[in-house]
PDB file of N, CA and C in Angstrom:
ATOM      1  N   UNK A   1      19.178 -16.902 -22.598  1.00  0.00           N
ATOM      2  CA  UNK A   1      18.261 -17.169 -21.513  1.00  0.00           C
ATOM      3  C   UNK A   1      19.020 -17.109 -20.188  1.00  0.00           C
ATOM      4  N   UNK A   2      18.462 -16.284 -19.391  1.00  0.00           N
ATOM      5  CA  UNK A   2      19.080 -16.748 -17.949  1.00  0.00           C
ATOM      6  C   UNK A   2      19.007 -17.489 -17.346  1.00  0.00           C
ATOM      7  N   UNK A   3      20.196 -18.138 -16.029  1.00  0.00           N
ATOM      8  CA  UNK A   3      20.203 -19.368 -15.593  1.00  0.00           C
ATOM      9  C   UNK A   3      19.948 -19.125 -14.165  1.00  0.00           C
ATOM     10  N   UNK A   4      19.697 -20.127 -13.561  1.00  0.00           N
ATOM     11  CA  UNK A   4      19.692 -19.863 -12.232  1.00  0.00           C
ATOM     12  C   UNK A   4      20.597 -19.404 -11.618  1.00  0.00           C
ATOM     13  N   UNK A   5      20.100 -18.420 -10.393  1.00  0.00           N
ATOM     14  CA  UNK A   5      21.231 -17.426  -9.564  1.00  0.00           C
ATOM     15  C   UNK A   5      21.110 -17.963  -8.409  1.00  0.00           C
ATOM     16  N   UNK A   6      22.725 -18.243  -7.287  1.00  0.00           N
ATOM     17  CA  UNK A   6      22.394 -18.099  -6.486  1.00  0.00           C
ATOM     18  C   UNK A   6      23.654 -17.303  -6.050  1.00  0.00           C
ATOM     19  N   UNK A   7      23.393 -16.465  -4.672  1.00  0.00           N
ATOM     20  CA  UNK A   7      23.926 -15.483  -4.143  1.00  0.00           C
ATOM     21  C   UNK A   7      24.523 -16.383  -2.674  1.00  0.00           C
ATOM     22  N   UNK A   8      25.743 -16.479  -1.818  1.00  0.00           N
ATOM     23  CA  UNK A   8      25.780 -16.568  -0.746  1.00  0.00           C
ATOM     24  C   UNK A   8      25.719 -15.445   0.225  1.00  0.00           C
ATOM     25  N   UNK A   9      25.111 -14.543   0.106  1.00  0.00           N
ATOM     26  CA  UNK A   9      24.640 -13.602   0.779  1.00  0.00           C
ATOM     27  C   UNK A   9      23.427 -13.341   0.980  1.00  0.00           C
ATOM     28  N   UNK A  10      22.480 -12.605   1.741  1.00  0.00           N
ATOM     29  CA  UNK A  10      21.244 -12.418   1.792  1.00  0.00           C
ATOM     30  C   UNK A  10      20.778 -11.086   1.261  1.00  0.00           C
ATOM     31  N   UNK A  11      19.192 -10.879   0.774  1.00  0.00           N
ATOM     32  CA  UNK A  11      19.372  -9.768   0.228  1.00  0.00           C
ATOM     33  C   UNK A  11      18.052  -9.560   0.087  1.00  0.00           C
ATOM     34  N   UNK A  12      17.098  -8.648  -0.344  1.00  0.00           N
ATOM     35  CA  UNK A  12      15.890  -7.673  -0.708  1.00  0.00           C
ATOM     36  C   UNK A  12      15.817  -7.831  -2.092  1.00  0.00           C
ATOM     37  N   UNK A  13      14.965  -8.288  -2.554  1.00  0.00           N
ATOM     38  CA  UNK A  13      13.898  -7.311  -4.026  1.00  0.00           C
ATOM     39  C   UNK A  13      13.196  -6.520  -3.834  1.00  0.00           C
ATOM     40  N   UNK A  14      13.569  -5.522  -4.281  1.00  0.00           N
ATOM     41  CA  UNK A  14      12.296  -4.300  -4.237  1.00  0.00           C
ATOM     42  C   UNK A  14      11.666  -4.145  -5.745  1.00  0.00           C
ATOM     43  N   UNK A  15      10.168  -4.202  -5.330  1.00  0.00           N
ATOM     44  CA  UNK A  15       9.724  -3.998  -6.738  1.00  0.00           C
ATOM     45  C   UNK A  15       8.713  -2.288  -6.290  1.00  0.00           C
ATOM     46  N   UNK A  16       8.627  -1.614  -6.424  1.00  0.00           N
ATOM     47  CA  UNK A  16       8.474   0.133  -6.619  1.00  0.00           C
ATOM     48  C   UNK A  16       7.596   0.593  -7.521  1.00  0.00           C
ATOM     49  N   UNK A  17       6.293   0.764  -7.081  1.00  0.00           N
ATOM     50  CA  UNK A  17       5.251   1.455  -7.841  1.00  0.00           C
ATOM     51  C   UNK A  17       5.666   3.038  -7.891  1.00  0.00           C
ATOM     52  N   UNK A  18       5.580   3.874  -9.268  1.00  0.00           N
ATOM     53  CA  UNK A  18       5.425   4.980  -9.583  1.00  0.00           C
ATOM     54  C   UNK A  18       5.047   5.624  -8.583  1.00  0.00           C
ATOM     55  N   UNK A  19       5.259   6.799  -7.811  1.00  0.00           N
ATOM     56  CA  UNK A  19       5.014   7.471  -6.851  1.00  0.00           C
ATOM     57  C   UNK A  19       3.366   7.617  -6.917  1.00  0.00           C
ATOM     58  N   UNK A  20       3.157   7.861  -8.078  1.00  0.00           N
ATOM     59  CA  UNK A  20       1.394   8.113  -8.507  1.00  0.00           C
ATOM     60  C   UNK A  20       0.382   6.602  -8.688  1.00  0.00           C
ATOM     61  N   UNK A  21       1.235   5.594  -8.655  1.00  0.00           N
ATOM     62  CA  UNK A  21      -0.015   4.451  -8.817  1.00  0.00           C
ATOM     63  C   UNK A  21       0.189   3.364  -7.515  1.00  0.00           C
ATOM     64  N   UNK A  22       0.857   4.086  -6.382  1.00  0.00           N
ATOM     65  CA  UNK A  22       1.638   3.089  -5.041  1.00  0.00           C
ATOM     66  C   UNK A  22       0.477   1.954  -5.032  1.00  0.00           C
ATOM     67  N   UNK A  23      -0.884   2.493  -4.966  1.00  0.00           N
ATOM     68  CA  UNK A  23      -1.954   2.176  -4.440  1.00  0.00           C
ATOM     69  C   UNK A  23      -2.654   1.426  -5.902  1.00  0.00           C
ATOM     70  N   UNK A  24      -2.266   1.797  -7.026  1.00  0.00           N
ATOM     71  CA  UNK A  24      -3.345   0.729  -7.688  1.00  0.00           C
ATOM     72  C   UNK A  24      -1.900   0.082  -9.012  1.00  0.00           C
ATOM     73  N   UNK A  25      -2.227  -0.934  -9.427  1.00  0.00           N
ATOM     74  CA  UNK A  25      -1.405  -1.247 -10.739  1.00  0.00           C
ATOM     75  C   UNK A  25      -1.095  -2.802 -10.163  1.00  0.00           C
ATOM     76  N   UNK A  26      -0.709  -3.705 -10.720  1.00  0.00           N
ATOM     77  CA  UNK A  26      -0.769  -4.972 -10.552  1.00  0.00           C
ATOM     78  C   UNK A  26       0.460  -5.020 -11.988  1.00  0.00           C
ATOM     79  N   UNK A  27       1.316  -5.912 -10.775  1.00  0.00           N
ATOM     80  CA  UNK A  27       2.832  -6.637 -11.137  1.00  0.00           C
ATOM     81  C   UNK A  27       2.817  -8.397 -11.204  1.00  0.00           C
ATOM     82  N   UNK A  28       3.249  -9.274 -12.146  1.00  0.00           N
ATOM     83  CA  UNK A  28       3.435 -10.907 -12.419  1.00  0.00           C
ATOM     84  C   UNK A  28       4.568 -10.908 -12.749  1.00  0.00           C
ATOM     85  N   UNK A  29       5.279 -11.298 -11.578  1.00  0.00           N
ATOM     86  CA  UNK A  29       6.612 -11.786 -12.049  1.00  0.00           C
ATOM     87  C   UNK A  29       6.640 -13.619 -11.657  1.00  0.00           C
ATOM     88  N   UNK A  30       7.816 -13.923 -12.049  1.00  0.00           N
ATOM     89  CA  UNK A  30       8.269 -15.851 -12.062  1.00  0.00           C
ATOM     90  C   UNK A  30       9.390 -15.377 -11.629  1.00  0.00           C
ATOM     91  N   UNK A  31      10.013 -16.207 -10.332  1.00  0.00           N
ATOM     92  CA  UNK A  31      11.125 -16.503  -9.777  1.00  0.00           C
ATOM     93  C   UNK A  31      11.581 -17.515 -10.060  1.00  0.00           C
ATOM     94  N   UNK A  32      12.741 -17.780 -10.047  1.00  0.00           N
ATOM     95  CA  UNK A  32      13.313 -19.725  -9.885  1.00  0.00           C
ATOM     96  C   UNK A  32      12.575 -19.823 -11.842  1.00  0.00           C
ATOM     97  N   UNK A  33      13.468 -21.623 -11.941  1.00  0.00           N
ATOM     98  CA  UNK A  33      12.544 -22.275 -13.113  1.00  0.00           C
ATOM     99  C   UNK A  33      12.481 -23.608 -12.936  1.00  0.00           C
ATOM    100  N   UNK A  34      11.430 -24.239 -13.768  1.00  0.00           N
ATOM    101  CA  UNK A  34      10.941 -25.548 -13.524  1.00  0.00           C
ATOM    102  C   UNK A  34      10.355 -25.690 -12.494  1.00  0.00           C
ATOM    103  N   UNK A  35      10.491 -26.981 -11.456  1.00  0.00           N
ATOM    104  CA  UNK A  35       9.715 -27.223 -10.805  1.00  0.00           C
ATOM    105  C   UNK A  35       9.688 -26.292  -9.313  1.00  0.00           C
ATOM    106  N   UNK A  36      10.633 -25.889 -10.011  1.00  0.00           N
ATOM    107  CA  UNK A  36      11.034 -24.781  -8.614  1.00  0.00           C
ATOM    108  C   UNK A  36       9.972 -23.175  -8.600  1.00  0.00           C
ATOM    109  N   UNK A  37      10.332 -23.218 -10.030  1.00  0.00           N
ATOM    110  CA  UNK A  37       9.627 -21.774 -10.487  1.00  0.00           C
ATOM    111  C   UNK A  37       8.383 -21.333  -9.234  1.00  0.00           C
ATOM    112  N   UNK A  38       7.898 -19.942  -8.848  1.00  0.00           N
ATOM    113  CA  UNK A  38       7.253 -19.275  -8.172  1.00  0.00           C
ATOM    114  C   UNK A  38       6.769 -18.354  -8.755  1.00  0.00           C
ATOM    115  N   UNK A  39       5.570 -18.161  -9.253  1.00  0.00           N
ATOM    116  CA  UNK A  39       4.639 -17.085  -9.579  1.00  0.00           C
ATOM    117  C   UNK A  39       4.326 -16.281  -8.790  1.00  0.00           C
ATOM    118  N   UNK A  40       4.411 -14.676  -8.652  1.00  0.00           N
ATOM    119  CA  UNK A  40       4.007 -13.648  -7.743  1.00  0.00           C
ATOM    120  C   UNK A  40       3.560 -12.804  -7.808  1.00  0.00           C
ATOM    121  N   UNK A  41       1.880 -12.566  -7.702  1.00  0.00           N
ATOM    122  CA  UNK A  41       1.177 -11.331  -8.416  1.00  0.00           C
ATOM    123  C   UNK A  41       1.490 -10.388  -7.178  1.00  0.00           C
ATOM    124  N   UNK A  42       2.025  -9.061  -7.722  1.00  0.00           N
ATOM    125  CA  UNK A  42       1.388  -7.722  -6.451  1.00  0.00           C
ATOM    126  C   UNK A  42       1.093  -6.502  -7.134  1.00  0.00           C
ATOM    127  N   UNK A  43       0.377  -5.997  -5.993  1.00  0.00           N
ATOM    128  CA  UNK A  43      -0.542  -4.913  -6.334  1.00  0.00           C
ATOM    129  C   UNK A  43       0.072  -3.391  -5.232  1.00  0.00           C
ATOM    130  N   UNK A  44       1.072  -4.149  -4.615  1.00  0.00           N
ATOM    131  CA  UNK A  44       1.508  -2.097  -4.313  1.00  0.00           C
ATOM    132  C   UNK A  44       3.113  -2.712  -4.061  1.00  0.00           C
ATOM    133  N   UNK A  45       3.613  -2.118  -3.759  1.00  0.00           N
ATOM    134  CA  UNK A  45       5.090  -2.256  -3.700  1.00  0.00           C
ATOM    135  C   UNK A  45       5.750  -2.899  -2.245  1.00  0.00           C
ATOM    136  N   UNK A  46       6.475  -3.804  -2.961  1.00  0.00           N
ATOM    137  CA  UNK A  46       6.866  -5.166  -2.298  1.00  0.00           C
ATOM    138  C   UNK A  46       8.217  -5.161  -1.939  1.00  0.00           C
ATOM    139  N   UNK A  47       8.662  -5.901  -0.907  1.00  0.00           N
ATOM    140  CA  UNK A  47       9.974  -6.372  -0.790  1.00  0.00           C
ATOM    141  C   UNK A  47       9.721  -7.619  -1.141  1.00  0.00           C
ATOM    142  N   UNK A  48      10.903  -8.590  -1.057  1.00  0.00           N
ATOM    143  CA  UNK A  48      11.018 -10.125  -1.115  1.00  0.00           C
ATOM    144  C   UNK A  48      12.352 -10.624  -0.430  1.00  0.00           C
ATOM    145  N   UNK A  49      12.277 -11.039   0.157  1.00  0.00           N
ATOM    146  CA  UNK A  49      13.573 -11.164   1.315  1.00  0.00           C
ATOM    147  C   UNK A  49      13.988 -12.466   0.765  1.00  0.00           C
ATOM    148  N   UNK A  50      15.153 -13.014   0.247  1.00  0.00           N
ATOM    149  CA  UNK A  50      16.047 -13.994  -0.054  1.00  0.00           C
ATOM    150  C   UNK A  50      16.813 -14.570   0.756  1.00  0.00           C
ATOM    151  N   UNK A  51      16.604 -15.481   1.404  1.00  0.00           N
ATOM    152  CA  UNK A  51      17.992 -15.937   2.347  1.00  0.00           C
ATOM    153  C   UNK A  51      19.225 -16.162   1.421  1.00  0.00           C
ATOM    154  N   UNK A  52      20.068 -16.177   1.979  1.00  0.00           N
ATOM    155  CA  UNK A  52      21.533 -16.848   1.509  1.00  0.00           C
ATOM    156  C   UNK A  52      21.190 -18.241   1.152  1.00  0.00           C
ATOM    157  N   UNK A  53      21.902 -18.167  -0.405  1.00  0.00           N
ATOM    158  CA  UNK A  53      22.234 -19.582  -1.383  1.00  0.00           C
ATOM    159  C   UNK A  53      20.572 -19.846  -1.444  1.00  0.00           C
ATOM    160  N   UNK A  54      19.940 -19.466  -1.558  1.00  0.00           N
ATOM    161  CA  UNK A  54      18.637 -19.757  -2.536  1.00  0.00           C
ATOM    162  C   UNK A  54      18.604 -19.419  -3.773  1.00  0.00           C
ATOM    163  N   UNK A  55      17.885 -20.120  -4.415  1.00  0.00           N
ATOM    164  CA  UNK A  55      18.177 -20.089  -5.930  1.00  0.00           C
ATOM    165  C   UNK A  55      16.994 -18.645  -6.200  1.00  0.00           C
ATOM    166  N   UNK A  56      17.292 -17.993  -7.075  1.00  0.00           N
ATOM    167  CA  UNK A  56      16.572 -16.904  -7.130  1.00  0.00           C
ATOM    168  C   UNK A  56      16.333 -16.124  -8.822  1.00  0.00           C
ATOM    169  N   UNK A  57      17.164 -16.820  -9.289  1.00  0.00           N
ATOM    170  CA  UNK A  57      16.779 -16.503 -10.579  1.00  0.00           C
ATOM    171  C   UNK A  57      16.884 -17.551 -11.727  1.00  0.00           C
ATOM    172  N   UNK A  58      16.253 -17.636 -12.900  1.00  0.00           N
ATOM    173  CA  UNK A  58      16.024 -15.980 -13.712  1.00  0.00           C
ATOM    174  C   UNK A  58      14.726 -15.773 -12.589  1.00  0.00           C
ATOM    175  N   UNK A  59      14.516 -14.231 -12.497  1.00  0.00           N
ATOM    176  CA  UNK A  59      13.585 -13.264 -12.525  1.00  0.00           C
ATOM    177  C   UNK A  59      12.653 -12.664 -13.697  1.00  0.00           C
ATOM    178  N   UNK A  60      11.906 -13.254 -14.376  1.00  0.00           N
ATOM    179  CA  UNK A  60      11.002 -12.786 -15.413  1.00  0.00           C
ATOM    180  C   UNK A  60       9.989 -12.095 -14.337  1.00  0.00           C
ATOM    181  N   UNK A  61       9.526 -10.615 -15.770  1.00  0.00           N
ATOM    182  CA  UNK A  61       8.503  -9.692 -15.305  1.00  0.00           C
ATOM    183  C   UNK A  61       7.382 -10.306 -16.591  1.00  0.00           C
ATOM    184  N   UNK A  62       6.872 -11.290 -16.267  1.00  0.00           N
ATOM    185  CA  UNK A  62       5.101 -11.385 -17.064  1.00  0.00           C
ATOM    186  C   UNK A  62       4.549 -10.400 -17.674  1.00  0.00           C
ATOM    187  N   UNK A  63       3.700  -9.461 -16.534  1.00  0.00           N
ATOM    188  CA  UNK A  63       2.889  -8.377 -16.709  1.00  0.00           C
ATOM    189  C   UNK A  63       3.542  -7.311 -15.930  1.00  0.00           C
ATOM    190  N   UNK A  64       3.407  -5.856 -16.111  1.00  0.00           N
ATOM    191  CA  UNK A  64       3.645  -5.151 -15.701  1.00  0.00           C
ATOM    192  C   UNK A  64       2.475  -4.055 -15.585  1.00  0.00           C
ATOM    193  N   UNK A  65       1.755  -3.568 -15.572  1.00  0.00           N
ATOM    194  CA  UNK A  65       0.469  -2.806 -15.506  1.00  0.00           C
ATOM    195  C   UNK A  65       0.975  -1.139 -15.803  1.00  0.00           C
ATOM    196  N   UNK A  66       1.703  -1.182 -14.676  1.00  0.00           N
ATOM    197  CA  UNK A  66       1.677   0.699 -14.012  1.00  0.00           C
ATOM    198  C   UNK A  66       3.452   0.672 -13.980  1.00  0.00           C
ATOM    199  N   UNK A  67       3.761   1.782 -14.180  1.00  0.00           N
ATOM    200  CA  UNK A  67       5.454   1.739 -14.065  1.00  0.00           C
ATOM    201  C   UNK A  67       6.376   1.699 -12.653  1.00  0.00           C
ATOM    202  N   UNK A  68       7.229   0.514 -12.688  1.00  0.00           N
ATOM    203  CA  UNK A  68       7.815   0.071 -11.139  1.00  0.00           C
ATOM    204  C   UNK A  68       9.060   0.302 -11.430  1.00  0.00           C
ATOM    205  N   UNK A  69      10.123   0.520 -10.269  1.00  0.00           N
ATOM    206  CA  UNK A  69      11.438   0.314  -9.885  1.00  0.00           C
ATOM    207  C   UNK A  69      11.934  -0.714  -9.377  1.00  0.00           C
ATOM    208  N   UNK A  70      12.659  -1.331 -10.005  1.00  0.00           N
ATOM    209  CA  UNK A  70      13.327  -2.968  -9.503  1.00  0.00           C
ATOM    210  C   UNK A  70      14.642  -2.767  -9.176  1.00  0.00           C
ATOM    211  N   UNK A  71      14.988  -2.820  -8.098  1.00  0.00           N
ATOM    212  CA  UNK A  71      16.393  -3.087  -7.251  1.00  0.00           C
ATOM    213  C   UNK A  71      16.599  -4.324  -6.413  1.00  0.00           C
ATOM    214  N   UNK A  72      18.211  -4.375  -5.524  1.00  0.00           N
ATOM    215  CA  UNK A  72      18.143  -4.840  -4.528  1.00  0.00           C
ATOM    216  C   UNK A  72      18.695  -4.334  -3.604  1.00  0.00           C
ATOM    217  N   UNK A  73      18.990  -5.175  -2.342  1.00  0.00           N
ATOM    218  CA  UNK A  73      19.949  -4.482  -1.299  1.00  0.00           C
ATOM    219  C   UNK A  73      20.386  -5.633  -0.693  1.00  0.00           C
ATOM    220  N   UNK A  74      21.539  -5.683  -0.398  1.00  0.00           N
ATOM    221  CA  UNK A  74      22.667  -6.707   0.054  1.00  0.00           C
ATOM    222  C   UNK A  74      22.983  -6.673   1.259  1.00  0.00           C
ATOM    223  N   UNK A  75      23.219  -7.481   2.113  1.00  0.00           N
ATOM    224  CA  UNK A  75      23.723  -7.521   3.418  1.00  0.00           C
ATOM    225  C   UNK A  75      24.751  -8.273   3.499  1.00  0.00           C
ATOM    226  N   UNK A  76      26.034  -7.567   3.481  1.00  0.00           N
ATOM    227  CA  UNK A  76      27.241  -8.447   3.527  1.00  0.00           C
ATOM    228  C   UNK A  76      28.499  -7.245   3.270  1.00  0.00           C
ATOM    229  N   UNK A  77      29.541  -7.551   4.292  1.00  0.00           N
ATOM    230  CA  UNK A  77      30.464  -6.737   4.663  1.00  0.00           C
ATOM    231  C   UNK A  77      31.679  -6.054   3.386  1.00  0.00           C
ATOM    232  N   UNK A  78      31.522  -7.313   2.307  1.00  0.00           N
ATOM    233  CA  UNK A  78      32.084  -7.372   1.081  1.00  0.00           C
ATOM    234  C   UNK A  78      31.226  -8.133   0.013  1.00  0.00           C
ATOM    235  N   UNK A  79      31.214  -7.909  -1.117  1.00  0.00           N
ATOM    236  CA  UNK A  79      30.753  -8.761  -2.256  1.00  0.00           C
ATOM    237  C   UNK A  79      31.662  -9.274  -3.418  1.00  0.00           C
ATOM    238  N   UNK A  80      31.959 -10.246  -4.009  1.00  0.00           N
ATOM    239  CA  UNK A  80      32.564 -11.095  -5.409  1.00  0.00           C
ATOM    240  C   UNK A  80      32.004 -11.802  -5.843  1.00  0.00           C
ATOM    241  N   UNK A  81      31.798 -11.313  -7.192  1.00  0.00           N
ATOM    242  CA  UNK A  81      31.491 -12.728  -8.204  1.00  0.00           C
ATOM    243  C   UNK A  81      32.557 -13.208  -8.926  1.00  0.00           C
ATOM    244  N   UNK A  82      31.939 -14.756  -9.471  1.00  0.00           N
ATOM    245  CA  UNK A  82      32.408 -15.425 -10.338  1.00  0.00           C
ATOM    246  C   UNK A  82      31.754 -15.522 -11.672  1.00  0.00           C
ATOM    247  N   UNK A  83      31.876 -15.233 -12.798  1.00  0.00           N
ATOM    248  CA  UNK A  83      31.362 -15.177 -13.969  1.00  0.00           C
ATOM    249  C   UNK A  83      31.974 -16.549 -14.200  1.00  0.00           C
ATOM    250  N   UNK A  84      30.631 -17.710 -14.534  1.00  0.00           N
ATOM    251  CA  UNK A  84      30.543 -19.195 -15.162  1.00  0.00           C
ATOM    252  C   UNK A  84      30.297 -19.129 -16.450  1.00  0.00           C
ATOM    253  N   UNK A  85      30.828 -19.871 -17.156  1.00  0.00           N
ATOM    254  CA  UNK A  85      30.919 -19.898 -18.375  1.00  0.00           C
ATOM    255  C   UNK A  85      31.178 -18.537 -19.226  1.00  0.00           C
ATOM    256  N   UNK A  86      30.428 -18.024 -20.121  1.00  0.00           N
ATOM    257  CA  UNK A  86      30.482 -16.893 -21.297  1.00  0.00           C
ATOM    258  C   UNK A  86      30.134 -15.630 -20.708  1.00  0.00           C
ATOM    259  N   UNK A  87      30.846 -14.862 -20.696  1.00  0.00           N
ATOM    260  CA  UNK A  87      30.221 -13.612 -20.020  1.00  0.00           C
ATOM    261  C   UNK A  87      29.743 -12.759 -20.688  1.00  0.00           C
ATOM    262  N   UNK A  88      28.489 -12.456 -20.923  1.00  0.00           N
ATOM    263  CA  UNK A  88      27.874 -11.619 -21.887  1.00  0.00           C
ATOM    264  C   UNK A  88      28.185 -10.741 -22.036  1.00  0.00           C
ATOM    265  N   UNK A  89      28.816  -9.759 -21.028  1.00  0.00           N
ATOM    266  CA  UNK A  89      29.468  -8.383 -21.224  1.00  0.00           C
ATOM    267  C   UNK A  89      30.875  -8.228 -22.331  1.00  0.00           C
ATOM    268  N   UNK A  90      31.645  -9.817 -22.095  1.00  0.00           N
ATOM    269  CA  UNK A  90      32.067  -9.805 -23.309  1.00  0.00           C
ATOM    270  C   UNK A  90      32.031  -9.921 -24.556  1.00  0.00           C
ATOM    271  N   UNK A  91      33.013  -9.134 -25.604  1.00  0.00           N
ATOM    272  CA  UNK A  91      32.223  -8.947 -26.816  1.00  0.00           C
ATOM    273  C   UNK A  91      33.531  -9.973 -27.660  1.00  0.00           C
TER     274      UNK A  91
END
């Protein structure tokens, strides 16, 4: 399960409707969890602007309707992480 993220940098979600459904298809995602959690229905393609050190994940996709592109974009001169605890990439 994923844990909560936070970033000290600021940054964009882009969520990206199929070039062919910009205009129709309906997206449910959950930001944050518990009492924090945020439900977010959209229907054409969205940014979501994050300030720095907000908690921002997990990111669950609910529903998905029509096929989207999920990225981000970072604003910050350099980036590093710290991998806490188990790092899944390791095997």
């Amino acid at each position: 399960m994923a844990r909560p993220g936070v970033w000290r940098l600021r940054l964009f979600l882009s969520i990206i409707f199929a070039a062919d459904s910009v205009k129709s298809g309906e997206a449910e995602f959950v930001m944050g969890e518990g009492d924090e959690a945020e439900t977010h229905v959209i229907t054409s393609t969205t940014r979501v602007y994050v300030p720095a050190n907000v908690i921002h994940c997990p990111l669950e996709f609910k529903r998905v309707d029509k096929p989207i592109m999920f990225g981000h974009i970072t604003f910050a001169p350099s980036y590093s992480s710290t991998v806490v605890g188990k790092n899944p990439l390791e095997r």
